[in-house]
N, C-alpha and C. Protein backbone atom coordinates (compact mmCIF):
# COMPACT_ATOMS: atom_id res chain seq x y z
N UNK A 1 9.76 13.22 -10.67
CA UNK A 1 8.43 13.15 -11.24
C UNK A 1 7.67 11.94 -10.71
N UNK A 2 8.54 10.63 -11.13
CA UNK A 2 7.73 9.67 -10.53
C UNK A 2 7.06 10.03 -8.56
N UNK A 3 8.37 10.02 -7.88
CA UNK A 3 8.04 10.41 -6.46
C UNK A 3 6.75 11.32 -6.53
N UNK A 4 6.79 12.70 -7.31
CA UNK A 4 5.36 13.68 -7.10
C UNK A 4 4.12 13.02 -7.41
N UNK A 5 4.24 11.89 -8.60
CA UNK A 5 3.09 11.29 -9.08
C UNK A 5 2.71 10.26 -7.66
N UNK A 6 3.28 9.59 -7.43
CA UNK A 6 2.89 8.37 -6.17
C UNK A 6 2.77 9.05 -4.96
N UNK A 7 3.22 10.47 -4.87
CA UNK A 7 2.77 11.23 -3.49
C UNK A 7 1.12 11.64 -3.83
N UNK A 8 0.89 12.35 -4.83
CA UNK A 8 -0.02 12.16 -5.77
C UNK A 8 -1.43 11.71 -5.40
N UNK A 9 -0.93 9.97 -6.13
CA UNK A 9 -2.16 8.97 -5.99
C UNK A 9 -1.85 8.57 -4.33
N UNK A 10 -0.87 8.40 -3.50
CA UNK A 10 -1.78 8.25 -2.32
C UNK A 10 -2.47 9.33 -1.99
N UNK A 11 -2.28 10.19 -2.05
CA UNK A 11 -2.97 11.57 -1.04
C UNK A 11 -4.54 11.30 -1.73
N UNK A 12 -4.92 11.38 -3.36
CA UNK A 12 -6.07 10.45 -3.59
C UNK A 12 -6.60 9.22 -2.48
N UNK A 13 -5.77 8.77 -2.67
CA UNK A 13 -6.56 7.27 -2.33
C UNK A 13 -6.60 7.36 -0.86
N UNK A 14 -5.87 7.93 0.20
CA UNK A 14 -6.13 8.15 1.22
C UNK A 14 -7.65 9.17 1.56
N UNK A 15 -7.16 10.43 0.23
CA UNK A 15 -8.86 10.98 1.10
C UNK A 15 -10.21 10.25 0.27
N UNK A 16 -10.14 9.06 0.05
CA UNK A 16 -11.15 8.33 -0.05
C UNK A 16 -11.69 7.82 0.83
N UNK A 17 -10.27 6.97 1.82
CA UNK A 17 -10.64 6.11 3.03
C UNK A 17 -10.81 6.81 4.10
N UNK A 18 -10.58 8.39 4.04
CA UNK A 18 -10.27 8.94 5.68
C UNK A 18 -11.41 9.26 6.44
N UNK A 19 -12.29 9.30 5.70
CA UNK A 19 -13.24 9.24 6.94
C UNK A 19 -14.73 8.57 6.80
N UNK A 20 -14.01 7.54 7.19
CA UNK A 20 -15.16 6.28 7.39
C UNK A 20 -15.84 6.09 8.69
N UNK A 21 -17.03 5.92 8.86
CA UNK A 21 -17.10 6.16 10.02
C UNK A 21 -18.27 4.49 10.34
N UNK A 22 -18.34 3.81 11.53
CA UNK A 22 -18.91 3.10 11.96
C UNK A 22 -20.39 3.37 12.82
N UNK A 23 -21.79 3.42 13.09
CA UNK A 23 -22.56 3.47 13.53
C UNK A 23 -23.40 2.44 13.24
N UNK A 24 -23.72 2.45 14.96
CA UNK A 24 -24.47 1.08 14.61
C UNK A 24 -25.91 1.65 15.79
N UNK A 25 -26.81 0.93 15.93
CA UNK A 25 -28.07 1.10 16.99
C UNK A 25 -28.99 1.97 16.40
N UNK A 26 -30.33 1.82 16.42
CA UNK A 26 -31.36 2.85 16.38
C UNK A 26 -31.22 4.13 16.89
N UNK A 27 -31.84 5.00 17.01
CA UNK A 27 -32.20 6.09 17.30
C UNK A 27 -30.89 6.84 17.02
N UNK A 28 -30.16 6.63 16.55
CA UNK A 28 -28.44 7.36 16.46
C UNK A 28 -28.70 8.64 14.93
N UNK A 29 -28.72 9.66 15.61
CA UNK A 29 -28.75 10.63 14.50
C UNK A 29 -27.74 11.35 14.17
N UNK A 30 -26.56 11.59 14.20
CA UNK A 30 -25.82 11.56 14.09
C UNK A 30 -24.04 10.90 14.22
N UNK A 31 -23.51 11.01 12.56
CA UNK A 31 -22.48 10.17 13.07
C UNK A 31 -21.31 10.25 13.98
N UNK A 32 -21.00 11.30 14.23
CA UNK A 32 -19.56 12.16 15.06
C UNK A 32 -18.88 12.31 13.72
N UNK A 33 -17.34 12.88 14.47
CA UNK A 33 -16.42 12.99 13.39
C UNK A 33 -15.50 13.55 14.39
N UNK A 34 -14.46 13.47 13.24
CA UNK A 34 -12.94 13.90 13.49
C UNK A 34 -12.28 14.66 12.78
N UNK A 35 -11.60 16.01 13.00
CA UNK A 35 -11.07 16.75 12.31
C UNK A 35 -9.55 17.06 12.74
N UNK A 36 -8.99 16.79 11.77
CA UNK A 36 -7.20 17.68 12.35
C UNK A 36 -7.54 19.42 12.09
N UNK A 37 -6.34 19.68 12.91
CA UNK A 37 -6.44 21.36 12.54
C UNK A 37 -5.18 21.35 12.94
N UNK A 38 -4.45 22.34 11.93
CA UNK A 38 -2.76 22.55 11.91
C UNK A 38 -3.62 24.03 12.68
N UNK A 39 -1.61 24.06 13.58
CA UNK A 39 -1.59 25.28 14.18
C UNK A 39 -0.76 25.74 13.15
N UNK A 40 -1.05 27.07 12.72
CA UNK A 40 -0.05 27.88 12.18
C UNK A 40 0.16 29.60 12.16
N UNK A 41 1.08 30.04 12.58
CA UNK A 41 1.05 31.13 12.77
C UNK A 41 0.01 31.65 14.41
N UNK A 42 -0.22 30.62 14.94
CA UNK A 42 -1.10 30.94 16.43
C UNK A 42 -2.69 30.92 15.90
N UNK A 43 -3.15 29.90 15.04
CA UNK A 43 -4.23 30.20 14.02
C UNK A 43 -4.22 28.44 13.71
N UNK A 44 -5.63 28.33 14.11
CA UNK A 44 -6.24 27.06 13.60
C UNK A 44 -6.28 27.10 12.77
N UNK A 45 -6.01 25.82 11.52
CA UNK A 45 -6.36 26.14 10.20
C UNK A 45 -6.88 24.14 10.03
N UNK A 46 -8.31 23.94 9.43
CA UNK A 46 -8.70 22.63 9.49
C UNK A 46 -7.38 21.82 8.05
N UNK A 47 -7.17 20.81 8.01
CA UNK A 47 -6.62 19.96 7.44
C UNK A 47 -7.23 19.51 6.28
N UNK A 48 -6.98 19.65 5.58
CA UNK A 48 -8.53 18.21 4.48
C UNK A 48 -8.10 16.98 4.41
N UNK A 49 -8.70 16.22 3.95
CA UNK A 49 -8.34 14.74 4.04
C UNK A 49 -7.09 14.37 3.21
N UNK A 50 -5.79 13.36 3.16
CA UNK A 50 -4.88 13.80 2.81
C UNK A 50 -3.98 14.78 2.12
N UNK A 51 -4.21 15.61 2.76
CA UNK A 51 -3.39 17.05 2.56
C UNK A 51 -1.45 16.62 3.57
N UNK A 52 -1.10 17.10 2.92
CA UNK A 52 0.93 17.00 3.73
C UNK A 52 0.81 17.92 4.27
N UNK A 53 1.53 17.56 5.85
CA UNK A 53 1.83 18.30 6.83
C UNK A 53 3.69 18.07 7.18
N UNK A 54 4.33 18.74 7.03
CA UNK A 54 5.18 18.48 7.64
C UNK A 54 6.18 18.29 8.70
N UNK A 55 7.07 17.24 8.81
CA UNK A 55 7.58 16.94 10.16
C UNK A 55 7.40 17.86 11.26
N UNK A 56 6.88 18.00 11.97
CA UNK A 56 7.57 19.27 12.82
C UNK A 56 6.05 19.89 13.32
N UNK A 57 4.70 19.77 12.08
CA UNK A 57 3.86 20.78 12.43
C UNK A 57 3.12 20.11 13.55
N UNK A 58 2.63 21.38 14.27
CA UNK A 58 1.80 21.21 15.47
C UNK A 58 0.06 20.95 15.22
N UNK A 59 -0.23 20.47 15.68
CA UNK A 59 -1.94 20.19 15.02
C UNK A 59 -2.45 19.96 16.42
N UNK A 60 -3.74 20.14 15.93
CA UNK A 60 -4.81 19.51 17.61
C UNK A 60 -5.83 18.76 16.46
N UNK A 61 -6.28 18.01 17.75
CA UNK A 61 -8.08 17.69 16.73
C UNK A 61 -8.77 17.57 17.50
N UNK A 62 -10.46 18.19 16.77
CA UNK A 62 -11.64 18.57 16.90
C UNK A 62 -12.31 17.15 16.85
N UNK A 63 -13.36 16.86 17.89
CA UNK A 63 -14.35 15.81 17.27
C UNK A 63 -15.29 16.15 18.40
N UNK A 64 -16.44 15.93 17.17
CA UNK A 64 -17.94 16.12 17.60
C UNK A 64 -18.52 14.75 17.81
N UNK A 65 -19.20 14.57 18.90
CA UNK A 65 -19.70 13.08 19.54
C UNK A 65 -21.40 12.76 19.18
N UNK A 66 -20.98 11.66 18.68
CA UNK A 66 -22.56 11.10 17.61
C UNK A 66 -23.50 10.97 19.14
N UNK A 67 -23.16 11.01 20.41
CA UNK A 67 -24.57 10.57 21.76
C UNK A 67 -22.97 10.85 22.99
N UNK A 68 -24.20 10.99 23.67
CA UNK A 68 -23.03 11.37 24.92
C UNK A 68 -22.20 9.82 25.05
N UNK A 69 -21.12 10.34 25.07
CA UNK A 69 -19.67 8.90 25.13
C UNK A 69 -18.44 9.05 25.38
N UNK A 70 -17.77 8.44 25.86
CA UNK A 70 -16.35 8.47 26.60
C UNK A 70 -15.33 8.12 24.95
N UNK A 71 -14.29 9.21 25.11
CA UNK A 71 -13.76 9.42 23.80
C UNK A 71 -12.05 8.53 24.17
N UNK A 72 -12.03 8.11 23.45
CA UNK A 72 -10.47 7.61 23.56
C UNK A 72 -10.13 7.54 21.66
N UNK A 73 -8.31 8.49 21.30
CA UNK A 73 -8.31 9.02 20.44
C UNK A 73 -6.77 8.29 20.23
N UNK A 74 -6.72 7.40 18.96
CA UNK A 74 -5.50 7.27 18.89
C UNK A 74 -5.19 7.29 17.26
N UNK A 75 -3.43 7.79 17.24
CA UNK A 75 -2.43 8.13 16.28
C UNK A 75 -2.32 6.95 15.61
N UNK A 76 -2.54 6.21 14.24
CA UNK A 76 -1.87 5.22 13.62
C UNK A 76 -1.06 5.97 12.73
N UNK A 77 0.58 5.56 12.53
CA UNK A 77 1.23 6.03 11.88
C UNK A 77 1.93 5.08 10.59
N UNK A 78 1.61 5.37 9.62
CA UNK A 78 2.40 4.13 8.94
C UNK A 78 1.97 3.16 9.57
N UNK A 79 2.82 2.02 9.57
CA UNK A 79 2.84 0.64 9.56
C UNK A 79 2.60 0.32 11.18
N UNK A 80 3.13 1.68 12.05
CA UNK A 80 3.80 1.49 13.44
C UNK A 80 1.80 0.99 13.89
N UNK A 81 1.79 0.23 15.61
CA UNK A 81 0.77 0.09 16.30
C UNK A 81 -0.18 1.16 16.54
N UNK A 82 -0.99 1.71 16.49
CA UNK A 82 -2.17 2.80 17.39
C UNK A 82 -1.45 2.95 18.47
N UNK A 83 -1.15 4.98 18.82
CA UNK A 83 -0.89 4.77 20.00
C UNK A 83 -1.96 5.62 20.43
N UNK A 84 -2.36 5.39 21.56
CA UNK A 84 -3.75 6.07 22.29
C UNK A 84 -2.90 7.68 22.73
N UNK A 85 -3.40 8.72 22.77
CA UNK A 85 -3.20 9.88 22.07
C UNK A 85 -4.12 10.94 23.53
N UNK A 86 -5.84 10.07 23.68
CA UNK A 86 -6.42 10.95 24.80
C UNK A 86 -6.81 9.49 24.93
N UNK A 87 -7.32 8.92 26.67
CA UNK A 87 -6.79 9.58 27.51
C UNK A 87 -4.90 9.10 27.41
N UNK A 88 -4.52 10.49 28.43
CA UNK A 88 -3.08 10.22 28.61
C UNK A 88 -3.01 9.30 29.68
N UNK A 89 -1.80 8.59 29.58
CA UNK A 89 -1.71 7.44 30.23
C UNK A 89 -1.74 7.96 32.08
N UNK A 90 -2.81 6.71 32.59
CA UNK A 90 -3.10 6.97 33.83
C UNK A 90 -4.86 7.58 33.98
N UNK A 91 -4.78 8.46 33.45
CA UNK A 91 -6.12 8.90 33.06
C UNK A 91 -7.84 8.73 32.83
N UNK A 92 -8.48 9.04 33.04
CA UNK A 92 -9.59 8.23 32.43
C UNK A 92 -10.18 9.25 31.27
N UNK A 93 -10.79 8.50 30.49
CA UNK A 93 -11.09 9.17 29.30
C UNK A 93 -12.04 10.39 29.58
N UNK A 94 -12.57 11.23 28.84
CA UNK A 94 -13.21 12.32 28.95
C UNK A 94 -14.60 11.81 28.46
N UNK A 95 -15.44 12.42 28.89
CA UNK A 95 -17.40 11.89 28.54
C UNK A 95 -17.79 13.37 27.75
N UNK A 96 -17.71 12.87 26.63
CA UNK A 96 -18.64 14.26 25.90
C UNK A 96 -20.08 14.01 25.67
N UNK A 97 -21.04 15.40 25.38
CA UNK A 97 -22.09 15.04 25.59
C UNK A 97 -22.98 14.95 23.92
N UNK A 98 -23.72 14.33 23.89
CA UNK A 98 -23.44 14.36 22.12
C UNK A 98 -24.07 15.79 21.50
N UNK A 99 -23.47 15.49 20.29
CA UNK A 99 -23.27 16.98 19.57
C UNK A 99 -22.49 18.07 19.77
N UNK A 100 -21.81 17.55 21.07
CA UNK A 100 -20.71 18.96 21.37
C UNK A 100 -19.18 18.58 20.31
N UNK A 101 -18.70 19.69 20.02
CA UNK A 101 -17.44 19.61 19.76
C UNK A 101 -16.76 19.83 20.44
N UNK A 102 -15.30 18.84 20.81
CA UNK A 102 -14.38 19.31 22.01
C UNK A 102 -12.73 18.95 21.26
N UNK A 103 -12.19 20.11 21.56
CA UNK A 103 -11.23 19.89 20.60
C UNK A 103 -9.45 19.38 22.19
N UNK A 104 -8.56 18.80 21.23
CA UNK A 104 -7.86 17.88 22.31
C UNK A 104 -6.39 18.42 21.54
N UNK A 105 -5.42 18.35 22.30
CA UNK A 105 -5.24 18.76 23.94
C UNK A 105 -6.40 19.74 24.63
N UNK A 106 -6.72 19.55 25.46
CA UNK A 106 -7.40 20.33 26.03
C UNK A 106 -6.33 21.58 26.28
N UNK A 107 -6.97 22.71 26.74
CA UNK A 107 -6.59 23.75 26.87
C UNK A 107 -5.47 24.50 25.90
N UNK A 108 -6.15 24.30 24.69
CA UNK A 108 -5.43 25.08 23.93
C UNK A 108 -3.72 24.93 23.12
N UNK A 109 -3.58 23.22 23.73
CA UNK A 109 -2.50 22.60 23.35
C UNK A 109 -2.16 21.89 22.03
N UNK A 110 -1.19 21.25 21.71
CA UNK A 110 -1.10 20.74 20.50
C UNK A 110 -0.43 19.72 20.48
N UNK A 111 -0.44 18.73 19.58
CA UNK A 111 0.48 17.43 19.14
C UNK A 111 1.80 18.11 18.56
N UNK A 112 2.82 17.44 18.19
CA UNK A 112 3.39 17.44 16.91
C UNK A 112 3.97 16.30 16.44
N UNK A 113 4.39 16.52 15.04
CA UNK A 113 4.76 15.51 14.31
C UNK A 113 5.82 15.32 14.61
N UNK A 114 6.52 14.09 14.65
CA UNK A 114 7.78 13.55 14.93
C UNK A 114 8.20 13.61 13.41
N UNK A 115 9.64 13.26 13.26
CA UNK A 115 10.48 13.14 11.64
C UNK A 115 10.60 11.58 11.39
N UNK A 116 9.21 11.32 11.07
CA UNK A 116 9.22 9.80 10.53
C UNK A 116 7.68 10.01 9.89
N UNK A 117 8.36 10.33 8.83
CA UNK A 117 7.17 10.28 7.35
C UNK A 117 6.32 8.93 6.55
N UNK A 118 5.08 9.89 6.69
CA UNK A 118 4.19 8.41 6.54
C UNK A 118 2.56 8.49 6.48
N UNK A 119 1.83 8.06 6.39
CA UNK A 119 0.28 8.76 6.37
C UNK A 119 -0.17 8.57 7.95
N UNK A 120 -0.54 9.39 8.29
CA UNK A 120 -0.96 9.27 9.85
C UNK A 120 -2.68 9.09 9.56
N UNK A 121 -3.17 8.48 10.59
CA UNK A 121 -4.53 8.54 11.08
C UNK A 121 -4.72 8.42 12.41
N UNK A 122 -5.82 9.57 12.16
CA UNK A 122 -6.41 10.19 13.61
C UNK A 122 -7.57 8.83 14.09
N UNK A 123 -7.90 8.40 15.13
CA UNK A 123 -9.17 7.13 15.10
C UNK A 123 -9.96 7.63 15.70
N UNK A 124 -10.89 8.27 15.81
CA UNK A 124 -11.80 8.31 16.94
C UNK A 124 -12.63 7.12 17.96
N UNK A 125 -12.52 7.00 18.99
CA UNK A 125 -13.37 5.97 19.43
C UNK A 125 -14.68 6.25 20.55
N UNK A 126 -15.92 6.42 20.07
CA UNK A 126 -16.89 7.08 21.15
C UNK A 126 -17.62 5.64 21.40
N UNK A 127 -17.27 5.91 22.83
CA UNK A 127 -18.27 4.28 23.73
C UNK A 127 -19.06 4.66 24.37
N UNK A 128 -20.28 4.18 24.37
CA UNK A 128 -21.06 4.44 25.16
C UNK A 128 -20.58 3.94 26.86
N UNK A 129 -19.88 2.83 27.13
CA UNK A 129 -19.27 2.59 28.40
C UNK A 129 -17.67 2.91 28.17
N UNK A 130 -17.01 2.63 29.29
CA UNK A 130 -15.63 2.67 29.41
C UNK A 130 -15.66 1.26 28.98
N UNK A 131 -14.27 1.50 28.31
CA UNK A 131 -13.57 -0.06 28.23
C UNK A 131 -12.04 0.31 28.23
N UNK A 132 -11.75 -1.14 28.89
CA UNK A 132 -10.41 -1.93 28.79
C UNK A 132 -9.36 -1.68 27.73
N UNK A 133 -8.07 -1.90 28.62
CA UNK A 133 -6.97 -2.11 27.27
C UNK A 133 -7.70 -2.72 26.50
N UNK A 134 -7.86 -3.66 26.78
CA UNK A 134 -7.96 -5.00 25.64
C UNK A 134 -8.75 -4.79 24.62
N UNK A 135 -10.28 -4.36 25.34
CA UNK A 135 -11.38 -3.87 23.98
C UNK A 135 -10.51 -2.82 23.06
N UNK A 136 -10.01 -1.19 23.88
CA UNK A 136 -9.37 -0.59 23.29
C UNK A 136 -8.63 -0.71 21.94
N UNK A 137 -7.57 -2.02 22.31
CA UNK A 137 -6.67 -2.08 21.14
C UNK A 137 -7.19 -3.18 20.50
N UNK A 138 -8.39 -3.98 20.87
CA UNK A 138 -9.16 -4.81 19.63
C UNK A 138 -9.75 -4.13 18.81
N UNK A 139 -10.62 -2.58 19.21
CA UNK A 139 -11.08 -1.88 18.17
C UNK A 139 -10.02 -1.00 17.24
N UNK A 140 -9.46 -0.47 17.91
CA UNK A 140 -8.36 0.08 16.86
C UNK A 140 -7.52 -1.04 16.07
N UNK A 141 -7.25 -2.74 16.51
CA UNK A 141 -6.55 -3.27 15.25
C UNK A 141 -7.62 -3.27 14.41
N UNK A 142 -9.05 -3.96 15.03
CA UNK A 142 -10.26 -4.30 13.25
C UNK A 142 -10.17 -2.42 12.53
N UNK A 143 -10.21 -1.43 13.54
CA UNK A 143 -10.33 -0.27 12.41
C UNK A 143 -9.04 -0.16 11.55
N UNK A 144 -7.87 -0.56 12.34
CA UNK A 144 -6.86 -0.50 11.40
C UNK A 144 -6.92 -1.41 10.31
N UNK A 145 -7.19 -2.38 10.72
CA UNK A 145 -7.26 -3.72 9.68
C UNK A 145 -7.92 -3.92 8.42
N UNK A 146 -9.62 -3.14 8.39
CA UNK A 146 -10.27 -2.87 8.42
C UNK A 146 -10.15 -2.01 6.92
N UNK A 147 -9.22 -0.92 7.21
CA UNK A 147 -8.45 0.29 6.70
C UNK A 147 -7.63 -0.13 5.37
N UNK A 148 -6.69 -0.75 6.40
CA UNK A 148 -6.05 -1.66 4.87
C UNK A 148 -6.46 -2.65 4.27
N UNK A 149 -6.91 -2.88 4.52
CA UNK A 149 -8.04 -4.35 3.63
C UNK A 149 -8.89 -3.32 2.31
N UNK A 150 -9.40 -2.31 3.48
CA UNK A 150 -10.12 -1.44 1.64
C UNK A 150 -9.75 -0.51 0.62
N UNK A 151 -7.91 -0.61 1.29
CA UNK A 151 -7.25 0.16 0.58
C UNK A 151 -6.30 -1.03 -0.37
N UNK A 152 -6.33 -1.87 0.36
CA UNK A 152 -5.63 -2.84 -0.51
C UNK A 152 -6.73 -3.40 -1.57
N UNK A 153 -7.85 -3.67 -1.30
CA UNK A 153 -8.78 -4.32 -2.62
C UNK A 153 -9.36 -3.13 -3.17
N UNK A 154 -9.45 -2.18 -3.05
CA UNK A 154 -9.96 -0.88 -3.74
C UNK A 154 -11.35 -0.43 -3.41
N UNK A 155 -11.61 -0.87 -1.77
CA UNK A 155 -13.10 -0.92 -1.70
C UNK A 155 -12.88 0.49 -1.50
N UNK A 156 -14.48 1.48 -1.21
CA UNK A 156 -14.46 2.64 -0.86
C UNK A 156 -14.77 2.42 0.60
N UNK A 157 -15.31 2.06 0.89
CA UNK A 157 -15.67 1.96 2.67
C UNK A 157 -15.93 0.52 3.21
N UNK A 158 -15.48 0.40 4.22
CA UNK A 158 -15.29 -0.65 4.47
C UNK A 158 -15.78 -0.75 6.11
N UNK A 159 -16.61 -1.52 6.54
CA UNK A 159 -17.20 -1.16 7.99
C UNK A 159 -16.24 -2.18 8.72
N UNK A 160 -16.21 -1.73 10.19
CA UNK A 160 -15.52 -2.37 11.22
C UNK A 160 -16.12 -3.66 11.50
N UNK A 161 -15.61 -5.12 11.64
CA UNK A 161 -16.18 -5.77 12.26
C UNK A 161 -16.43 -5.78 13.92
N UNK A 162 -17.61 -6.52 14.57
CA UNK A 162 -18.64 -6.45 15.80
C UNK A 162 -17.10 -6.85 16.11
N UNK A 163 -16.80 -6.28 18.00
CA UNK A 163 -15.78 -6.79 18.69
C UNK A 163 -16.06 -8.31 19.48
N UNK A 164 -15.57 -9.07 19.19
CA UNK A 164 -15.86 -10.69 19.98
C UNK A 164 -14.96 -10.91 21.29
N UNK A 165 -15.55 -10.13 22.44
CA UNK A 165 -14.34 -10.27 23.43
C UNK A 165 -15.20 -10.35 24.49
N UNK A 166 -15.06 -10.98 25.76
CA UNK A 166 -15.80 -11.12 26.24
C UNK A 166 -15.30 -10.12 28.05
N UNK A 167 -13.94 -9.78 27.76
CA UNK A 167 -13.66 -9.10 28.91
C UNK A 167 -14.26 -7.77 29.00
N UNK A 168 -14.29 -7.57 30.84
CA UNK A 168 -15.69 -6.76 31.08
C UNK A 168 -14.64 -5.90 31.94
N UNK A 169 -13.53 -5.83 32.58
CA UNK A 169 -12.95 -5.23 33.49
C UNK A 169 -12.84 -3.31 32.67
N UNK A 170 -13.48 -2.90 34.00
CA UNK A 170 -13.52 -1.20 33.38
C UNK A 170 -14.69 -1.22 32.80
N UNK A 171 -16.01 -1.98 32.18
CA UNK A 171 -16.85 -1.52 31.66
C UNK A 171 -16.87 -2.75 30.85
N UNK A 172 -18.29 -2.45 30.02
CA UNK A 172 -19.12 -3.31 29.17
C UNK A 172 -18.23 -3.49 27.99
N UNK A 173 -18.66 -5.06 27.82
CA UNK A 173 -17.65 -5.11 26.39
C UNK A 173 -17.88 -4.83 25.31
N UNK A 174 -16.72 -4.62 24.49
CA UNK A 174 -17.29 -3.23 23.44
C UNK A 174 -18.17 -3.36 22.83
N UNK A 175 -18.25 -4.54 22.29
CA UNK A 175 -19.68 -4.69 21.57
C UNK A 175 -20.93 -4.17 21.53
N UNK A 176 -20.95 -4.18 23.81
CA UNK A 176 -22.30 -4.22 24.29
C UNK A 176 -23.06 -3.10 23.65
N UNK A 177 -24.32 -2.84 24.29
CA UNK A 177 -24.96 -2.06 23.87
C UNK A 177 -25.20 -1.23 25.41
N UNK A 178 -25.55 0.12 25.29
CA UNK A 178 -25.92 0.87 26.45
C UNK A 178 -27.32 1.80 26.12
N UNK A 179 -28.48 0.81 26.20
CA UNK A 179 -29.58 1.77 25.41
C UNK A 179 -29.25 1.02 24.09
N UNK A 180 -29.31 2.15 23.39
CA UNK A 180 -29.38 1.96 22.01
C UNK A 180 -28.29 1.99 21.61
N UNK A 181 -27.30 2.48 22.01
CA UNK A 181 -26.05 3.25 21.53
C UNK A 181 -24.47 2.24 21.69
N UNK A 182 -24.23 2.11 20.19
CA UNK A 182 -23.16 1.69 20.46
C UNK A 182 -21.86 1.81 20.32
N UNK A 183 -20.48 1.24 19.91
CA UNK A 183 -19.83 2.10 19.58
C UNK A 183 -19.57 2.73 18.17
N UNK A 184 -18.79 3.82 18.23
CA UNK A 184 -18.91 4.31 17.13
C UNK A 184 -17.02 4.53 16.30
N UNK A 185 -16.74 4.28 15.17
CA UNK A 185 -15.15 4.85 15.20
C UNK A 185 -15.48 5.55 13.56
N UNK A 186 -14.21 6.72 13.97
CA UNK A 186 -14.21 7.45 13.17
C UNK A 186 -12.74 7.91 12.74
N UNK A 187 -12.66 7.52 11.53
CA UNK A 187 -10.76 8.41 11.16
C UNK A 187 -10.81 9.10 10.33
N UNK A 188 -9.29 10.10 10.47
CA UNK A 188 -9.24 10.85 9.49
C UNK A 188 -7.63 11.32 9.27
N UNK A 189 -7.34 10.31 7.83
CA UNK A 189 -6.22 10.74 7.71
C UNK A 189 -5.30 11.74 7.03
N UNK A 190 -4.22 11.79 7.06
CA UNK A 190 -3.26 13.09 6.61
C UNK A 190 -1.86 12.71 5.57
N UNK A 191 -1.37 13.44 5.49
CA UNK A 191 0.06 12.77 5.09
C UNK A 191 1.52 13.29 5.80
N UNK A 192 1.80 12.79 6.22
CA UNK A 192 3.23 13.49 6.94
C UNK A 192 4.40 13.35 6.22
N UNK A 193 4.63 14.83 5.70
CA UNK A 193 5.94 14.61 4.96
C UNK A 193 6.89 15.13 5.69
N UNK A 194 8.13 14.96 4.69
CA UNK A 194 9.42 15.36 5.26
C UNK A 194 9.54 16.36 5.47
N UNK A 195 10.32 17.32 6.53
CA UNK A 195 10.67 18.63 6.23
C UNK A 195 11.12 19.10 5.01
């Protein structure tokens, strides 16, 4: 009983935080987003915000781009680091154009869950330039950070802080601005249970 109750209140308190999203710059009319979708039975089926998936299931995700921007998409699992998810390593990220939805793996492919149970989040990251490792995993720690900070004080949303980095290798630093447009992050998390 206790276990069902605390599976419970997180799956609450997670789809409070899951999809927060960051926008910043004028003219930005839309925010993007991020959606899981379990495969099941050869059949997309969308996710809701902490809903349990278990070990094993196959999922893709959908995200629609707030202005045309280069998408880089990473897995936080539990406690473990962000691992970048698209592009695959070597790669360069994909440029969507805004308002399209493009759903990842490309071609009709899927993730799956490994057997290590825990709340996963999907991150979205749309840049108006390419960037660097470094920007990369500075924006995903403040979104992670970010995350638990408003889950730990009970805020409901909690915005990303501006990135303070000044490396430029691969593109403008994240902060910058391109036009109007800057970056944008978006998550959305799940729960991964046990088989």
């Amino acid at each position: 009983m206790k276990n069902h109750l605390a599976s419970l209140v997180l799956s609450v308190l997670i789809g409070c935080h899951s999809a927060q999203t960051r926008m910043d710059g004028p003219g930005s009319t839309s925010p993007g987003s991020v959606q899981v979708l379990a495969q099941q039975d050869g059949k997309s089926q969308p996710v809701a915000a902490g809903q349990s998936l278990p070990s094993g299931s196959k999922f893709s995700v959908s995200v629609k781009a707030p202005a045309t921007s280069y998408l880089y998409l990473a897995l936080v699992s539990g406690s473990r680091m962000p691992t970048t998810i698209v592009p695959a390593s070597g790669e360069s990220p994909p440029k969507i154009e805004a308002g399209n939805s493009v759903a990842f793996p490309a071609g009709g492919g899927t993730f799956t869950l490994d057997d290590q149970p825990g709340t996963e989040t999907v991150v979205a990251v749309f840049a108006p330039d390419l960037l660097n490792e470094a920007q990369l995993q500075s924006l995903l720690e403040s979104a992670e950070s970010s995350d638990a900070a408003s889950r730990t004080s009970g805020e409901k949303t909690r915005d990303v802080p501006p990135i303070a980095t000044t490396a430029t290798r691969g593109g403008s630093p994240a902060g910058s601005t391109s036009g109007n447009q800057r970056v944008v992050i978006n998550r959305f998390s799940f729960v991964h249970a046990a088989r």
